[in-house]
Every structure is written in structure tokens, then in C-alpha cells.
N, C-alpha and C. Protein backbone atom coordinates (compact mmCIF):
# COMPACT_ATOMS: atom_id res chain seq x y z
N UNK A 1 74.76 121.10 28.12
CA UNK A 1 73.79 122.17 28.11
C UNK A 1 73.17 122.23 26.71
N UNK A 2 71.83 121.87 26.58
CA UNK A 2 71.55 121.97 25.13
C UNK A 2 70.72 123.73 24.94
N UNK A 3 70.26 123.61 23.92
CA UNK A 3 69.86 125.03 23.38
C UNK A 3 69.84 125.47 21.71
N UNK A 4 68.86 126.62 21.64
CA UNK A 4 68.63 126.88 20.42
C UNK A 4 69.21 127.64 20.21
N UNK A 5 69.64 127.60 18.64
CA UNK A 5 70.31 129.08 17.81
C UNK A 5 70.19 129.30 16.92
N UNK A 6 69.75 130.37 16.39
CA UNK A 6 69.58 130.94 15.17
C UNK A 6 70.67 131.32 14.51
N UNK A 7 71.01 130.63 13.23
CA UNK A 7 71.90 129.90 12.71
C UNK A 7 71.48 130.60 11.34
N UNK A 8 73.00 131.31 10.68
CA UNK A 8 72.81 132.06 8.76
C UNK A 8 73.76 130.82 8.41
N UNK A 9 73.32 129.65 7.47
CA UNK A 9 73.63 128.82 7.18
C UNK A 9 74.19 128.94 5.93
N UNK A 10 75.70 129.18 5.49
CA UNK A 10 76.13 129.55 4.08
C UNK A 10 76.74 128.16 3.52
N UNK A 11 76.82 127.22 4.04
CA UNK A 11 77.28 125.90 3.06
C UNK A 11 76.90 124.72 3.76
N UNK A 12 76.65 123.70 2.76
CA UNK A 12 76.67 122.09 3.74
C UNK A 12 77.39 121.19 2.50
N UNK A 13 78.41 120.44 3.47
CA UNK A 13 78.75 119.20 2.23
C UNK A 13 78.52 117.69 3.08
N UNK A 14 78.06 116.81 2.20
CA UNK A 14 78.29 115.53 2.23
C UNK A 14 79.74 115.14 2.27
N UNK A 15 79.71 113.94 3.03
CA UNK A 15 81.20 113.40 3.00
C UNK A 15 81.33 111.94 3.39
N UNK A 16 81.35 110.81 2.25
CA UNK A 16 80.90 109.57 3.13
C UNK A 16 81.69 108.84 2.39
N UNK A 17 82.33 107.48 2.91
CA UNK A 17 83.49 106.59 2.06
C UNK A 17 84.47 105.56 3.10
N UNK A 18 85.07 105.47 2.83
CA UNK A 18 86.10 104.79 3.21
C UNK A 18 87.68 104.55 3.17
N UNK A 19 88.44 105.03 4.60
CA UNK A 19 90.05 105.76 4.36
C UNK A 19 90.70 104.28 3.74
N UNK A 20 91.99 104.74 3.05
CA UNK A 20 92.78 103.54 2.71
C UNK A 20 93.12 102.75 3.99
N UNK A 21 93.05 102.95 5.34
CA UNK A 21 93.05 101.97 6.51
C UNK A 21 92.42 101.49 6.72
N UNK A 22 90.67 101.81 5.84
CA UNK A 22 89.82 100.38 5.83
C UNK A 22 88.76 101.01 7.22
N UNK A 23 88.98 102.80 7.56
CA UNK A 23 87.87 102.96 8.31
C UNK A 23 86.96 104.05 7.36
N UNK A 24 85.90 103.79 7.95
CA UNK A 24 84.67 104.12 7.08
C UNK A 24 84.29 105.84 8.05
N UNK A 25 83.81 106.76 7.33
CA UNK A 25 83.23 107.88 7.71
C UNK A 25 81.87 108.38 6.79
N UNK A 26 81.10 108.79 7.41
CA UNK A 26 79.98 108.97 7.06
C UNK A 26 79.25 110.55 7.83
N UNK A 27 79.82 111.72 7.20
CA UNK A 27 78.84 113.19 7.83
C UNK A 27 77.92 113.89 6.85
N UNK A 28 77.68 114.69 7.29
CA UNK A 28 77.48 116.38 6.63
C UNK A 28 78.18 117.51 7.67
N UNK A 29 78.44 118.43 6.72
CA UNK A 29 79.61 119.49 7.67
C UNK A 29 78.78 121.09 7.48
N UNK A 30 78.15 121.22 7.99
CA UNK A 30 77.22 122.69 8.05
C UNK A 30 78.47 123.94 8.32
N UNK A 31 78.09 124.58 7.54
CA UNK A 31 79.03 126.01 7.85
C UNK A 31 78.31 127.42 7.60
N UNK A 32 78.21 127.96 9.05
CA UNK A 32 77.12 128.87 9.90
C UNK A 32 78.15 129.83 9.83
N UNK A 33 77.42 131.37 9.84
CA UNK A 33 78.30 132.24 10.63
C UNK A 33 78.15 132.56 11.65
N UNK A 34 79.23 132.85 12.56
CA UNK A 34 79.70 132.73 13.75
C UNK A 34 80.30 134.31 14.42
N UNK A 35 80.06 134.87 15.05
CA UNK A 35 80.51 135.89 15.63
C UNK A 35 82.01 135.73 16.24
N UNK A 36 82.75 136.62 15.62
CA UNK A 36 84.53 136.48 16.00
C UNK A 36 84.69 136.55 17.74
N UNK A 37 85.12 136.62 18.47
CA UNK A 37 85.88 136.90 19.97
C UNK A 37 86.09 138.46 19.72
N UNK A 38 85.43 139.47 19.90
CA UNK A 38 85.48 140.91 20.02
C UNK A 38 86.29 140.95 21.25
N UNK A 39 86.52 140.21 22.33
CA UNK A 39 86.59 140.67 23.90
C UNK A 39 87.96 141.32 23.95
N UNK A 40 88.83 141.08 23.51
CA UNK A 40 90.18 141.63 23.32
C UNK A 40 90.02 143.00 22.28
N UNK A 41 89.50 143.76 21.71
CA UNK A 41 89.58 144.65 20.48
C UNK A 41 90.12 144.43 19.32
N UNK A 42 90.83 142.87 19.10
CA UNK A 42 91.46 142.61 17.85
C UNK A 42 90.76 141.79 16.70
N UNK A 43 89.49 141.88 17.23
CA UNK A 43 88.68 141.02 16.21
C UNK A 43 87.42 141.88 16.30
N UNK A 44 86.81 141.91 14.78
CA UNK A 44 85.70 142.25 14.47
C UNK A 44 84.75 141.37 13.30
N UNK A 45 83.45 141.36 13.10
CA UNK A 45 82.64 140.43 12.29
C UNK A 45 82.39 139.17 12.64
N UNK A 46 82.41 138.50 11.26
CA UNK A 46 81.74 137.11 11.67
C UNK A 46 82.90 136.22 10.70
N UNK A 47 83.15 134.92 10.81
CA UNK A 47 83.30 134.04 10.26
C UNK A 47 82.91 132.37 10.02
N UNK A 48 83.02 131.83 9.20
CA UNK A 48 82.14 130.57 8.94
C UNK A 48 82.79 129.16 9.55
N UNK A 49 81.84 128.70 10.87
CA UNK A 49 82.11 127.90 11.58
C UNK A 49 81.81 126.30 11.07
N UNK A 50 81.77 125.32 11.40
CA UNK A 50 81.98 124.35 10.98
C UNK A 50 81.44 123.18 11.93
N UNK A 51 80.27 122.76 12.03
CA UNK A 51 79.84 122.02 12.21
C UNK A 51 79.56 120.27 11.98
N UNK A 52 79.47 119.17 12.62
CA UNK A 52 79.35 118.01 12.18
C UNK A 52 77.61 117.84 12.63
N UNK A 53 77.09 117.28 11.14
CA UNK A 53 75.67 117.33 11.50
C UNK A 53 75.03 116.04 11.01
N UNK A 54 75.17 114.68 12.01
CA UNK A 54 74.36 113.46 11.40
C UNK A 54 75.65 112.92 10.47
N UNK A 55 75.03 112.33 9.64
CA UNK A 55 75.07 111.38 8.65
C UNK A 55 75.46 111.83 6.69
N UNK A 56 75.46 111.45 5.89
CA UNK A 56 75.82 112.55 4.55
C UNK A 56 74.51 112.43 3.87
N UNK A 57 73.37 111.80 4.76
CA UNK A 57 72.05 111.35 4.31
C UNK A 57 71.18 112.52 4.50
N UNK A 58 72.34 113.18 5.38
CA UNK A 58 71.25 114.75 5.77
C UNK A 58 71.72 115.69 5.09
N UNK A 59 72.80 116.13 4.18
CA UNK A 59 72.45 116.81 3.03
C UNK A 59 71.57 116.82 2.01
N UNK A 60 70.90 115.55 2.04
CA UNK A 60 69.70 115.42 1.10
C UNK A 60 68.48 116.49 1.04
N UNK A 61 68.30 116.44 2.89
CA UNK A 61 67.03 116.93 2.98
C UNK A 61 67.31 118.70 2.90
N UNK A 62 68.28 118.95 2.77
CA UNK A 62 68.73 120.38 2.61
C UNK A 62 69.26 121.14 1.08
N UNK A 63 69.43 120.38 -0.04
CA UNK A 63 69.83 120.63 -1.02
C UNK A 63 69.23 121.16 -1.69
N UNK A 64 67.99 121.23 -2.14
CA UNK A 64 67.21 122.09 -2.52
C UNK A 64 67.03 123.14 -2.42
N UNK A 65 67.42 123.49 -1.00
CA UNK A 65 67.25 125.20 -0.46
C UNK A 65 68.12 126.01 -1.34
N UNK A 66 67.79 127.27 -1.67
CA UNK A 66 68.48 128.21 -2.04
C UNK A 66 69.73 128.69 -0.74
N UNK A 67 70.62 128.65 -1.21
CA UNK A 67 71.64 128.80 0.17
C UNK A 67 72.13 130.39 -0.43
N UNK A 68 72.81 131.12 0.71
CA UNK A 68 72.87 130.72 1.69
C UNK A 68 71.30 130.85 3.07
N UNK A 69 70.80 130.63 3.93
CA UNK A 69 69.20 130.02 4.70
C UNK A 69 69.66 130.49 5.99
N UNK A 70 68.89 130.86 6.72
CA UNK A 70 68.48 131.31 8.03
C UNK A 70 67.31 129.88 8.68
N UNK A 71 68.35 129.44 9.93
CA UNK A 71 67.90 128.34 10.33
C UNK A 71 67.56 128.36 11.67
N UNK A 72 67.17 127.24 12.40
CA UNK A 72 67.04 127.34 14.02
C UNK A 72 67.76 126.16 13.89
N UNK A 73 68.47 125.83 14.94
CA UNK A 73 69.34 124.61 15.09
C UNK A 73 69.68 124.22 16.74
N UNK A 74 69.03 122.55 17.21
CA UNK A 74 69.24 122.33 18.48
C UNK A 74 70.24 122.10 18.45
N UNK A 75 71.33 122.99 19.60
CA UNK A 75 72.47 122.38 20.08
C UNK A 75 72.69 121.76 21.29
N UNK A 76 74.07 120.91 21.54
CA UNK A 76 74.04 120.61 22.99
C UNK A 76 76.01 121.32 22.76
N UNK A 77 76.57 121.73 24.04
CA UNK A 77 77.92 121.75 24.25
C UNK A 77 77.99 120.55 25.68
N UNK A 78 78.95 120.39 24.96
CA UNK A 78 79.42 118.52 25.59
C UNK A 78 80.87 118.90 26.08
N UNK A 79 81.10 118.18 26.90
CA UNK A 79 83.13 118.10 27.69
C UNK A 79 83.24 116.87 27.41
N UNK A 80 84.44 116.37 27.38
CA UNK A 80 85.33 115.53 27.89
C UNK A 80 85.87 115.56 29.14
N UNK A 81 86.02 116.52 29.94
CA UNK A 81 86.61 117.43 30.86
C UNK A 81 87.82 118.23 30.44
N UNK A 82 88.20 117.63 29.48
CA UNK A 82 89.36 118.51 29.37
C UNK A 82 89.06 119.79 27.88
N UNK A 83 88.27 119.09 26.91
CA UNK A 83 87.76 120.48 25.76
C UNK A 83 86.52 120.40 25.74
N UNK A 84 85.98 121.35 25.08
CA UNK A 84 84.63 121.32 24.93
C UNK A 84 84.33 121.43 23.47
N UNK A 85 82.90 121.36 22.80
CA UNK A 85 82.22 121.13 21.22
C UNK A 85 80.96 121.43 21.53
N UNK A 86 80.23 122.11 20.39
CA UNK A 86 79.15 122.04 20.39
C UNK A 86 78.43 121.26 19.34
N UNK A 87 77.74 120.65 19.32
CA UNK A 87 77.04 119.50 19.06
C UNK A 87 75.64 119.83 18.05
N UNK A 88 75.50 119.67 16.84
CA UNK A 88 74.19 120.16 16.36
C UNK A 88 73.36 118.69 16.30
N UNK A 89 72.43 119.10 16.97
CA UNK A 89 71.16 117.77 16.73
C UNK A 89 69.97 117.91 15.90
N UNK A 90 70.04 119.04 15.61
CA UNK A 90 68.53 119.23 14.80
C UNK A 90 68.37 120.85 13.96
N UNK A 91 68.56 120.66 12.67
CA UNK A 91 68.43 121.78 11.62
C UNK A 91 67.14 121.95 11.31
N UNK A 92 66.60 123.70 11.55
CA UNK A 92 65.22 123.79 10.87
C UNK A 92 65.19 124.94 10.08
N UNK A 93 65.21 124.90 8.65
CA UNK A 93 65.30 126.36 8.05
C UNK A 93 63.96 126.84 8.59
N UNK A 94 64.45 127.79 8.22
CA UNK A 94 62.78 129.09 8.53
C UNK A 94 62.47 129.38 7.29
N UNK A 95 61.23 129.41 7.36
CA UNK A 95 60.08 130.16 6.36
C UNK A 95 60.75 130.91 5.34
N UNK A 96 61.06 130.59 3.87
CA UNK A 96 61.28 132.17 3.65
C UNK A 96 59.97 133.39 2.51
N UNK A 97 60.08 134.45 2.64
CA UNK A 97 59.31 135.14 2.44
C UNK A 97 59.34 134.81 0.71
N UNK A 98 57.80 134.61 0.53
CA UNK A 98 57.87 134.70 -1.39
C UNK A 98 57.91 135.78 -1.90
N UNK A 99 57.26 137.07 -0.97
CA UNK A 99 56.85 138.26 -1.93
C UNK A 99 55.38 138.07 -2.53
N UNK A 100 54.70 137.41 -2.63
CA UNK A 100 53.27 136.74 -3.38
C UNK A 100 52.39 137.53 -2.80
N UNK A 101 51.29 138.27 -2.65
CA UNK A 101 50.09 138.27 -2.16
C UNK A 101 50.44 139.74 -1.42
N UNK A 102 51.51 140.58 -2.05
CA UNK A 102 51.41 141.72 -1.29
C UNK A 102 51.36 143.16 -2.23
């Protein structure tokens, strides 16, 4: 099921190299806040979820931003059949306001 979400984007890291077993990894790890599980009464607020997004080539295009950014972000949630993930395919910060011209 894919879909959009408006996404308060408070961190991204690069992460790219190679384990001493000789396998190679290559991300960026987005960390959004996330609305807790209220449904029981034992949770309230938000906390910072954790995303795998692309390649560590896509922290590039995000580093500049003043963090933490208010984003739109395509997701998909995917199965195995047995767990589920949601999947980010596409980060778009939004506009932010300069203050200029008012």
C-alpha cells in the first residue's frame, strides 16, 4: 500500500563501508516523529522513528537544510507475510517561510 506523509524530520545520518566479514552496506537512516500507540491509555506523545532511506548518497541532498524540516515523504508498507515495514521512497522538504516581504 503506498502513500503520503507528512513527516517532522529531526535527524538523518549517512552510513556506508564495509563489515569485517567483507559485506558492504550503504544507507541513510531518517528519524521522523512518530505518534506513540495511545490505544491502551499508557502512552502519550510522539517519539523518533527510524527509517531506511536509499543510499548514504542521499544525505547529501539534505544536509544543508536547517534541521530539524517538515517534509512530505512517499511511503509503501510491504509484508513478508509474516511482519510488516514501511518503506520510504521519496523525501520532499516543504517550503520554508523566510519572513521577507511582509
Amino acid at each position: 500500500m503506498k502513500f503520503t506523509q507528512n513527516l517532522h524530520v529531526v535527524g538523518m545520518k549517512a552510513s556506508k563501508g564495509t563489515l569485517e566479514n567483507g559485506n558492504a552496506y550503504d544507507s541513510t537512516k531518517v528519524y521522523c516523529l512518530i505518534d506513540l500507540d495511545a490505544s491502551k491509555g499508557t502512552a502519550k506523545g510522539m517519539s523518533a522513528a527510524e527509517f531506511t532511506f536509499g543510499t548514504a548518497d542521499e544525505f547529501d541532498a539534505f544536509k544543508h537544510l536547517p534541521f530539524p524540516f517538515q517534509a512530505d515523504a512517499d511511503m509503501e508498507m510491504v509484508t513478508n507475510g509474516k511482519t510488516m515495514k514501511t518503506v520510504m521512497h521519496k523525501l520532499t522538504p516543504k517550503a520554508v517561510a523566510t519572513g521577507k516581504g511582509q
